[in-house]
Protein backbone atom coordinates (compact mmCIF):
# COMPACT_ATOMS: atom_id res chain seq x y z
CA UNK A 1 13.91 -19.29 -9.83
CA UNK A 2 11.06 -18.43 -12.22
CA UNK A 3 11.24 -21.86 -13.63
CA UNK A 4 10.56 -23.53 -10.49
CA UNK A 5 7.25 -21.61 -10.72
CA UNK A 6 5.91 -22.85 -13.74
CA UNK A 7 3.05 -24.97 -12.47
CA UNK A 8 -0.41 -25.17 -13.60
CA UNK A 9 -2.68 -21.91 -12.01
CA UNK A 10 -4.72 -23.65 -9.88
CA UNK A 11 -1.14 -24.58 -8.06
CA UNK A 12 -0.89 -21.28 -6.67
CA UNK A 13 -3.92 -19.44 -6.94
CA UNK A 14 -7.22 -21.76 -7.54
CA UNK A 15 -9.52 -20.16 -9.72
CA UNK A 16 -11.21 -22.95 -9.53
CA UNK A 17 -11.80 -23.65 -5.64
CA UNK A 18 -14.43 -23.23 -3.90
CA UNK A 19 -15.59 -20.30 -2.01
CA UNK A 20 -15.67 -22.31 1.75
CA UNK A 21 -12.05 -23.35 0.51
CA UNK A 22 -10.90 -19.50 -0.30
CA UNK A 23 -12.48 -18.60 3.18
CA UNK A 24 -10.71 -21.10 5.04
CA UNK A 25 -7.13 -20.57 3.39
CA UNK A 26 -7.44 -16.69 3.86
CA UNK A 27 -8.44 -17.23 7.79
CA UNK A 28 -5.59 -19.40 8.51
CA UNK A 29 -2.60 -17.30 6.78
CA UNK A 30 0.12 -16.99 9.06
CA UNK A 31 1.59 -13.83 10.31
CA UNK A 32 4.44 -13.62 8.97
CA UNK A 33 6.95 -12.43 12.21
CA UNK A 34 10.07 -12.12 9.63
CA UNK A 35 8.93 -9.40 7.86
CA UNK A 36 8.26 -7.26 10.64
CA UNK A 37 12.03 -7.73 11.22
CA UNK A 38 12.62 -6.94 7.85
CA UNK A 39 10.94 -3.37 8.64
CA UNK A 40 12.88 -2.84 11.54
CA UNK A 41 15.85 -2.92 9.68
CA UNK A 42 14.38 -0.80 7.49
CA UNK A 43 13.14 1.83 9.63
CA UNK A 44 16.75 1.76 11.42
CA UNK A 45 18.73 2.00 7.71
CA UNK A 46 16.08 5.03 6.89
CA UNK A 47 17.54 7.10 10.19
CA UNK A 48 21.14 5.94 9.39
CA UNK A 49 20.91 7.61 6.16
CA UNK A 50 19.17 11.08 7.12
CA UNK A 51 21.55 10.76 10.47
CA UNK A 52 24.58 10.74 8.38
CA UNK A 53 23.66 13.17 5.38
CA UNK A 54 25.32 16.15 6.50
CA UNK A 55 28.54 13.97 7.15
CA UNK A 56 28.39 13.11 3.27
CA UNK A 57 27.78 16.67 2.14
CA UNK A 58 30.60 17.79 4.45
CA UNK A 59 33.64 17.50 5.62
CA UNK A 60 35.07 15.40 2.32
CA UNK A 61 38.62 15.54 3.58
CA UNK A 62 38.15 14.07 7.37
CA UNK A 63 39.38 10.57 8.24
CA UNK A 64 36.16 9.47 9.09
CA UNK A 65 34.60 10.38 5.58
CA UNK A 66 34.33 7.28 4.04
CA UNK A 67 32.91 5.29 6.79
CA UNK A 68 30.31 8.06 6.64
CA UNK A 69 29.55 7.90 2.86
CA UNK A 70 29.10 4.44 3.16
CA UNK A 71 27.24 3.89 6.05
CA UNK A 72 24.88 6.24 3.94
CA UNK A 73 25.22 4.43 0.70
CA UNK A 74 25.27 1.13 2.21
CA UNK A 75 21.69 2.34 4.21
CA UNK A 76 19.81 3.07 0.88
CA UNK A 77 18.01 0.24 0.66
CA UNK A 78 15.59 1.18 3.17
CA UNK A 79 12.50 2.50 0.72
CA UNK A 80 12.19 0.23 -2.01
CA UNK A 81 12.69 -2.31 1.03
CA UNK A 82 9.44 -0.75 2.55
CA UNK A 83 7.52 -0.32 -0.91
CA UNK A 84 8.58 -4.29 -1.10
CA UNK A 85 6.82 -4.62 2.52
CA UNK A 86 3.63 -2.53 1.30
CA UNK A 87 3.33 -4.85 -1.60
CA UNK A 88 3.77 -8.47 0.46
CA UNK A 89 1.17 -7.06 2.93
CA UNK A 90 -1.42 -6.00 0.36
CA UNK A 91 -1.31 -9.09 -1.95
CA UNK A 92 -0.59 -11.40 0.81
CA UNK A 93 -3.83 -10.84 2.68
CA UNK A 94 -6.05 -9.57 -0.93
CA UNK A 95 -5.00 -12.00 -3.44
CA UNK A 96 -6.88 -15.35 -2.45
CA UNK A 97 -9.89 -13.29 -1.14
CA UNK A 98 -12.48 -12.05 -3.53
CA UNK A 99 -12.41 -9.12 -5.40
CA UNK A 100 -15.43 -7.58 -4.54
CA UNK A 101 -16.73 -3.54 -4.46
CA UNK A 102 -17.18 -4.49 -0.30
CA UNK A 103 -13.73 -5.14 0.24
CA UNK A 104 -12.37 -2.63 -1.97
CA UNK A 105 -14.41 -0.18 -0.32
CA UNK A 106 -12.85 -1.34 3.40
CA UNK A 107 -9.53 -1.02 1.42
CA UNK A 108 -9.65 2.40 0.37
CA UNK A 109 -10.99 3.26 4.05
CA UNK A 110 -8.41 2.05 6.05
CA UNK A 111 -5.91 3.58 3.12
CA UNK A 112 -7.96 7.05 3.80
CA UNK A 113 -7.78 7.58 6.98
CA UNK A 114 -4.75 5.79 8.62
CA UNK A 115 -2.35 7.08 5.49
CA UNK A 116 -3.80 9.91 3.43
CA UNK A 117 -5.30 11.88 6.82
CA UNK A 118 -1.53 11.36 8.59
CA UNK A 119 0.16 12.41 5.24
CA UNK A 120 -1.56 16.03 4.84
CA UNK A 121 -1.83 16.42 8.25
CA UNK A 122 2.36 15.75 8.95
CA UNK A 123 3.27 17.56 5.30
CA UNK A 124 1.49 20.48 7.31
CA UNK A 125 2.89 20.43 10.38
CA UNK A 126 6.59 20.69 8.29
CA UNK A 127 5.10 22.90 6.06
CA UNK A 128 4.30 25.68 8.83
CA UNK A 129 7.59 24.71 10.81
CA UNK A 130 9.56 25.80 7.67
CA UNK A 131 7.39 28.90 7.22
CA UNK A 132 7.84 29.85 10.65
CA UNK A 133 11.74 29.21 10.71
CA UNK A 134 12.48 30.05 7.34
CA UNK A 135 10.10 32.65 5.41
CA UNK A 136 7.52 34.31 8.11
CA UNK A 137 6.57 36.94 6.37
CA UNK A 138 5.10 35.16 3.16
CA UNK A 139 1.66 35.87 2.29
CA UNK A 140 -1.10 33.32 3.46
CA UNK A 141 -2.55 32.95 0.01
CA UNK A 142 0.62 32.18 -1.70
CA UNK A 143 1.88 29.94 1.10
CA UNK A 144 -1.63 27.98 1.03
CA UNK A 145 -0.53 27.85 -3.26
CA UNK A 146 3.06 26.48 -2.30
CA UNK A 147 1.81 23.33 0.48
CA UNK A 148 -1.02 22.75 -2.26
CA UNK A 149 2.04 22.25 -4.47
CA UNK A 150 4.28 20.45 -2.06
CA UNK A 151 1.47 18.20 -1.04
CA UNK A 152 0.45 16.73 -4.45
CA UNK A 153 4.17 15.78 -4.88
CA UNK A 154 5.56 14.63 -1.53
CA UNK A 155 7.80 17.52 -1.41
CA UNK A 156 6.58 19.19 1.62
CA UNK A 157 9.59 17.65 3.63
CA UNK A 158 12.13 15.95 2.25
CA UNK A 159 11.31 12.42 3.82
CA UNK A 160 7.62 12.85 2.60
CA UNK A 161 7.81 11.31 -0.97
CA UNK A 162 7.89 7.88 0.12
CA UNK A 163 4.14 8.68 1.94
CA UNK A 164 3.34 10.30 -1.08
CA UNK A 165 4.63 7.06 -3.62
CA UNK A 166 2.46 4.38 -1.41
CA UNK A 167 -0.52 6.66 -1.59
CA UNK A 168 0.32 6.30 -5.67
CA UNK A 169 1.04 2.19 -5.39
CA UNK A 170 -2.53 1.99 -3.36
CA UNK A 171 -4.37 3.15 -5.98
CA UNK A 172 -2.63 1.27 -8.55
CA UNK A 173 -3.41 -1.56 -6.03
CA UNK A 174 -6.92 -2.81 -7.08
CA UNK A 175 -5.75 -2.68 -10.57
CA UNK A 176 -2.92 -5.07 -10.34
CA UNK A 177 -4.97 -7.30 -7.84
CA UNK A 178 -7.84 -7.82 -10.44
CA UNK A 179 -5.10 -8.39 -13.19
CA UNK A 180 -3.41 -11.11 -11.12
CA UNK A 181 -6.51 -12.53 -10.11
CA UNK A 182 -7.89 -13.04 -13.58
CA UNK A 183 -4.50 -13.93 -15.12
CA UNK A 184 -2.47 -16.09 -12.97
CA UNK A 185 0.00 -16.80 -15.48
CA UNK A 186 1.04 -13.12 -15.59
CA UNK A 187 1.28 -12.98 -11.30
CA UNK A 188 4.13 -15.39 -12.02
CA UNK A 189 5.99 -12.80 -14.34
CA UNK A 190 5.21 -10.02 -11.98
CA UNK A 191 9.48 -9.63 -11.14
CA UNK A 192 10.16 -9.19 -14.95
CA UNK A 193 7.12 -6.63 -15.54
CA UNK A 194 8.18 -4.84 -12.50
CA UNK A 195 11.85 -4.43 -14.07
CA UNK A 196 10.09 -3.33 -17.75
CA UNK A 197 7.91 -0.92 -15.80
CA UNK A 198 10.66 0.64 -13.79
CA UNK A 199 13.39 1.09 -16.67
CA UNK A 200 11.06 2.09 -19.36
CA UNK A 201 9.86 4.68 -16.62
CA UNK A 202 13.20 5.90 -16.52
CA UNK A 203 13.97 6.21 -20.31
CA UNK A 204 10.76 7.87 -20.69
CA UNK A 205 11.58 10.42 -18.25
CA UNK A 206 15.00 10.45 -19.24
CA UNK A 207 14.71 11.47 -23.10
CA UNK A 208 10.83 12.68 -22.84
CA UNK A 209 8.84 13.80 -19.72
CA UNK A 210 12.32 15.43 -17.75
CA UNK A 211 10.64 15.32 -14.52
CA UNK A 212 12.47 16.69 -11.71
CA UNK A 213 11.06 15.30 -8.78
CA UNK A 214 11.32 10.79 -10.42
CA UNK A 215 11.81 9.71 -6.97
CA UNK A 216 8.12 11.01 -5.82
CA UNK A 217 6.46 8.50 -8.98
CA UNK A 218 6.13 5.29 -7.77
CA UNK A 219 6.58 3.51 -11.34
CA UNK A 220 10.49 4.74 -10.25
CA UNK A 221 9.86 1.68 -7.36
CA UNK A 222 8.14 -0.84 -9.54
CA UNK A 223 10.60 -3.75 -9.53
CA UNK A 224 10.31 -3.75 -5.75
CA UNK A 225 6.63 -3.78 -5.57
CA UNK A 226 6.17 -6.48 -8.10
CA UNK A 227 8.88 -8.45 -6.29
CA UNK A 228 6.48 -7.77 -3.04
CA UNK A 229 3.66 -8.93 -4.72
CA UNK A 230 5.58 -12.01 -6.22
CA UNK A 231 6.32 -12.97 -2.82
CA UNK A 232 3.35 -11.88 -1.11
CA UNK A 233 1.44 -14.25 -4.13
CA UNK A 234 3.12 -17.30 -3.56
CA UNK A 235 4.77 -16.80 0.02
CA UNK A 236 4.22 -20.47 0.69
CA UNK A 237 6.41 -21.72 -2.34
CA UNK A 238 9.22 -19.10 -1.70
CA UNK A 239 9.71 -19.92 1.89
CA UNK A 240 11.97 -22.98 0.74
CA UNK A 241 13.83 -19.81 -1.00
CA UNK A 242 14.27 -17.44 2.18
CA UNK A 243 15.33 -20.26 4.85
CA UNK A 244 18.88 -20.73 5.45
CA UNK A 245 18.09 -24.30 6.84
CA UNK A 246 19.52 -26.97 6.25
CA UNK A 247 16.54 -28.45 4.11
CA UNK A 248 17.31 -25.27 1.88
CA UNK A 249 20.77 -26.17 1.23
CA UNK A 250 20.14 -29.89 0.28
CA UNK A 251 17.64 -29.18 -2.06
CA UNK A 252 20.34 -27.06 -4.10
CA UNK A 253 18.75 -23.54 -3.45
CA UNK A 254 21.67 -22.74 -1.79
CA UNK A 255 23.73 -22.31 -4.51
CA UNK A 256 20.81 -19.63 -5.66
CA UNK A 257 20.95 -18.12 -2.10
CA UNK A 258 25.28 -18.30 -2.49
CA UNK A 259 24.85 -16.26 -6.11
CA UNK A 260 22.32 -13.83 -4.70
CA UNK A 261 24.82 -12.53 -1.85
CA UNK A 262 28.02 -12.16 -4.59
CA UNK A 263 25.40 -10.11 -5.98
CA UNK A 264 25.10 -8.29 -3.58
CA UNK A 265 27.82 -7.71 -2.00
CA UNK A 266 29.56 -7.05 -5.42
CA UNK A 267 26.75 -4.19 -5.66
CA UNK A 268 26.89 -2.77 -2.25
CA UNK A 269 30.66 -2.34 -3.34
CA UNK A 270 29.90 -0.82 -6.31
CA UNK A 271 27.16 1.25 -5.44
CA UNK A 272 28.52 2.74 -2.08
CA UNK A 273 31.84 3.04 -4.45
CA UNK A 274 30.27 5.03 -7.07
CA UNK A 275 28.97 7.21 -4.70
CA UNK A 276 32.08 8.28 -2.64
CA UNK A 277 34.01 9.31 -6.16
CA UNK A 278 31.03 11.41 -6.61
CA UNK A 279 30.77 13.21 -3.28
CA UNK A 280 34.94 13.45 -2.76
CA UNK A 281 36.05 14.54 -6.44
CA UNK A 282 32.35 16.19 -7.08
CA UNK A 283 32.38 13.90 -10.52
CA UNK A 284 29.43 12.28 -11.90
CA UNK A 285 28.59 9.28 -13.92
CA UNK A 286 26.21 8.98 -16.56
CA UNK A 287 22.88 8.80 -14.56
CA UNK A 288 22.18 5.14 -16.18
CA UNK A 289 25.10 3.78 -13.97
CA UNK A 290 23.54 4.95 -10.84
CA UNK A 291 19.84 3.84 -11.79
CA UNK A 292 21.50 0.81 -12.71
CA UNK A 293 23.58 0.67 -9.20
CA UNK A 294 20.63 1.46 -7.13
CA UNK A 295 18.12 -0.87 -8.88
CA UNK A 296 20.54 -3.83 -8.32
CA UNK A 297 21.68 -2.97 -5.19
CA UNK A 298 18.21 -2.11 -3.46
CA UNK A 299 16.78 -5.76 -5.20
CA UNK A 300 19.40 -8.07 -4.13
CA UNK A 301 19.01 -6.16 -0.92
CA UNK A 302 15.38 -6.63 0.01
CA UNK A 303 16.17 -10.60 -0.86
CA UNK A 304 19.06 -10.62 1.79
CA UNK A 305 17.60 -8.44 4.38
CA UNK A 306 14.50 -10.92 3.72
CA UNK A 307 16.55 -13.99 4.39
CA UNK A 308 18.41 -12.51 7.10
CA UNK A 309 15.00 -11.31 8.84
CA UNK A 310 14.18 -15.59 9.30
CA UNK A 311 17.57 -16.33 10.63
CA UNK A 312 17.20 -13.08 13.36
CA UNK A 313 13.61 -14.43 14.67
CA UNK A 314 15.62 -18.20 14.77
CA UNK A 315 18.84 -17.00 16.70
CA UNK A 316 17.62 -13.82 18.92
CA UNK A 317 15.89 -13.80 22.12
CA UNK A 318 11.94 -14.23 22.84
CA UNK A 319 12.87 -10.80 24.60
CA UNK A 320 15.01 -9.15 21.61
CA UNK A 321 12.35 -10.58 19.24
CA UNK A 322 9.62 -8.88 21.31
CA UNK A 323 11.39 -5.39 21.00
CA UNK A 324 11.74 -6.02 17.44
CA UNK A 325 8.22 -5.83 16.77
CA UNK A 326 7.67 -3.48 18.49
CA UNK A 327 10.18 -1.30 16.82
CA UNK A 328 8.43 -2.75 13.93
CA UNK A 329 4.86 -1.74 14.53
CA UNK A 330 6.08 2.00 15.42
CA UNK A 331 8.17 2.35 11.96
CA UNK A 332 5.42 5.11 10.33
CA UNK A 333 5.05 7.04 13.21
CA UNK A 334 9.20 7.12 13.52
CA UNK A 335 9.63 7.55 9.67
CA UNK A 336 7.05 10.43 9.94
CA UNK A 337 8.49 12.20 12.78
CA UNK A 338 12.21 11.26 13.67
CA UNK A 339 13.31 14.54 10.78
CA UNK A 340 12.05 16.65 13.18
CA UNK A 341 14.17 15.56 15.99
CA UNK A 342 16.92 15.56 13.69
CA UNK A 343 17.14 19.18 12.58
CA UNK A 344 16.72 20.26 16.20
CA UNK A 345 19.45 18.35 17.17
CA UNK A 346 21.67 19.45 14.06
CA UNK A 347 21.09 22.81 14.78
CA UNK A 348 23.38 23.14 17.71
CA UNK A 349 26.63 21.60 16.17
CA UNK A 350 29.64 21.55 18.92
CA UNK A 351 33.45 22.55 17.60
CA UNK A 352 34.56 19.20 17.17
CA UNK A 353 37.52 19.29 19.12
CA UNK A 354 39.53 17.31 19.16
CA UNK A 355 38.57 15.81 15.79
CA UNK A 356 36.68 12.35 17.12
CA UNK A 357 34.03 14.28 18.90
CA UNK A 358 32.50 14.11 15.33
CA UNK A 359 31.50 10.42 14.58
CA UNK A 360 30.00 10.62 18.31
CA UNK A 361 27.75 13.91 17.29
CA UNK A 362 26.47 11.98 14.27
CA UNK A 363 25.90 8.95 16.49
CA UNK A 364 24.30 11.01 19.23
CA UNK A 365 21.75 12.78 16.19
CA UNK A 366 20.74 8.85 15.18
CA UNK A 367 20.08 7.80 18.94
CA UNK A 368 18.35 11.50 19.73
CA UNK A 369 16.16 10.72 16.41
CA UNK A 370 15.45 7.56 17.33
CA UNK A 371 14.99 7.63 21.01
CA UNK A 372 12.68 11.01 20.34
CA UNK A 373 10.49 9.67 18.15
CA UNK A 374 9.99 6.64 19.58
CA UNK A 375 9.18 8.36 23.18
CA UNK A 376 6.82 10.87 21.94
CA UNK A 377 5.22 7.98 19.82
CA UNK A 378 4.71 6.01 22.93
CA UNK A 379 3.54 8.91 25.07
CA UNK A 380 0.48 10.00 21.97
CA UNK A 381 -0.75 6.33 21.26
CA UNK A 382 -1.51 6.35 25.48
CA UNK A 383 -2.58 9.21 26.08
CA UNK A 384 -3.31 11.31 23.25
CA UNK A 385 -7.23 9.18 21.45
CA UNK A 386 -7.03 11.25 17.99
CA UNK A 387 -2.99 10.22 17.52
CA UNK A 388 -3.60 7.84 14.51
CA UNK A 389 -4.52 11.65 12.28
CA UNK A 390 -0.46 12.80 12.69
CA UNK A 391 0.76 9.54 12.80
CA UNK A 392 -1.18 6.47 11.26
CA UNK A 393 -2.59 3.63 12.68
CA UNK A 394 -1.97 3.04 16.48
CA UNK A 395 -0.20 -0.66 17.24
CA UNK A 396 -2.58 -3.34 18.06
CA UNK A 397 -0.77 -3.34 21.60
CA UNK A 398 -1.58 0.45 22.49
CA UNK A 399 -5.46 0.22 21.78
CA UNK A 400 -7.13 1.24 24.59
CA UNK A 401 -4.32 2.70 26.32
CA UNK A 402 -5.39 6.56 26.52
């Protein structure tokens, strides 16, 4: 694919056009509709695997085990499919505008206080919900010491890390913008550097740093993100890539598109295979083969889910595509929140008799998750003005609603 890239600079991003010219192409960009399906899928594979986790810890012998393990395998695409998203929005609206202090400044403002403020503010409402449950009697000092802790490494829930790894991949943002800006040529290798990054992350930590917590550093994700900003870069050029049409197949990319789903489907198989040995004999591999596994796996997926997104907003509804966005432009607020919800619901746990009243409880904690969150959502962005500090940015469509 790389090959079909190799064009002179000014091709994809003019260094040498004119500033009316810049202004004009960064005015008329397109939303682009099929990624905001992509995060609805996303947002919907994030609950499927936190709805199904106790199923996979559990119950190893029941019938319905392996549809559980890999409905949860299968699902784990979800954040390096949303770190992809982060990095097509950023470098899809920053990358043909100037890089100037002005804009950097807005940046780091919107950043502030529609991620960071939501972040601390969440981490603390799970932070004193676990306190209050779990340890009530611990000190204030020391518990102010442990959420200092939790907060400067996404730990203070366990769904928190991916908050904490975009507030990581914003800073880094600027940095890569400028690079890619100034050097086209290396913009074009960005997929390749992403994969360097991301493996010699993991031999580093592997043989030298021995960090516990790898998933909360974002250079764990960095094969995503530079595949987000690859796309994001030259959206225009890839579209011919992500279209099933029939203009995609007669200009041979289909046989491209035909070796990217053996891929993954031969990964998904793999992956979700790898991980029901490990969870029914309690086995492991060497922790290269599940890296490997999930790197694969989660890459081919993003492309898939990608090219799947433009076929949904070609086949579905006006009506269906309509709640898809919306779904969409509510995915923070439910990825925040919808753990809450969760645990409540998993805390009352019926006998399970007879035996099929099990996949329906696991069913009924994804729809109570999703149905929660997306209610109490709905009922703070109208009524509720200071929403956005718990949980982000409030939808274009439910501004002046409260």
């Amino acid at each position: 694919m790389l090959n079909s890239f190799r064009h002179k600079a000014s091709d994809f991003y003019g260094i040498d056009i004119g500033e009316a010219e810049r202004k004009d192409r960064v005015a008329s960009k397109e939303t682009v509709q099929e990624m905001a399906v992509l995060r609805a899928i996303s947002i919907l594979a994030v609950l499927m695997v936190h709805a199904t986790s106790s199923a996979v810890s559990a119950e190893t012998g029941s019938s319905y085990f392996g549809l559980f393990s890999f409905l949860n395998s299968i699902s784990m695409f979800c954040v390096p499919a949303f770190i992809f998203l982060t990095s097509f929005v950023l470098f899809y609206n920053y990358y043909e505008q100037p890089f100037t202090a002005k804009n950097m400044m807005t940046f780091f403002k919107k950043r502030f206080t529609y991620i960071l403020i939501p972040y601390v503010m969440i981490s603390l409402f799970y932070f004193v919900y676990r306190q209050v449950t779990v340890d009530p009697n611990l000190d204030i000092g020391d518990a102010a010491l442990a959420f200092a802790g939790k907060l400067s490494n996404g730990t203070a829930y366990f769904h928190l890390y991916y908050v904490f790894i975009g507030i990581q991949l914003y800073l880094l943002f600027p940095f890569l913008l400028l690079l890619f800006q100034k050097r086209p040529h290396l913009a074009k290798w960005a997929i390749p550097i992403g994969f360097a990054v991301q493996w010699a992350f993991y031999a580093a930590n592997r043989y030298i740093f021995l960090l516990s917590s790898k998933g909360s550093v974002s250079l764990t994700y960095f094969a995503p993100f530079l595949l987000g900003a690859f796309v994001g870069i030259y959206f225009d050029k890839m579209k011919g890539w992500l279209i099933l049409d029939r203009g995609h197949w007669r200009s041979g990319k289909g046989y491209a598109s035909i070796a990217l789903w053996i891929v993954w489907l031969g990964s998904a198989a793999g992956f979700s295979g790898m991980w029901y040995v490990t969870r029914v004999t309690g086995e492991w591999y060497e922790s290269v083969w599940y890296e490997a596994g999930y790197n694969v796996f989660t890459f081919s997926s993003i492309l898939v889910m990608t090219q799947i997104s433009f076929l949904v907003l070609k086949w579905v509804s006006p009506a269906f595509q309509k709640l898809i966005i919306d779904l969409a432009s509510l995915s923070f607020g439910v990825y925040l929140i919808h753990p809450f919800f969760l645990m409540i619901y998993k805390l009352y746990p019926p006998d399970f008799n007879p035996l099929w009243e099990y996949p329906l409880w696991i069913a009924g904690g994804y729809g109570v998750s999703l149905g929660c969150s997306l209610l109490v959502l709905l009922a703070a962005y109208r009524t509720v003005k200071g929403a956005w500090i718990l949980f982000g940015k409030v939808p274009a469509k439910f501004h002046g609603q409260h």
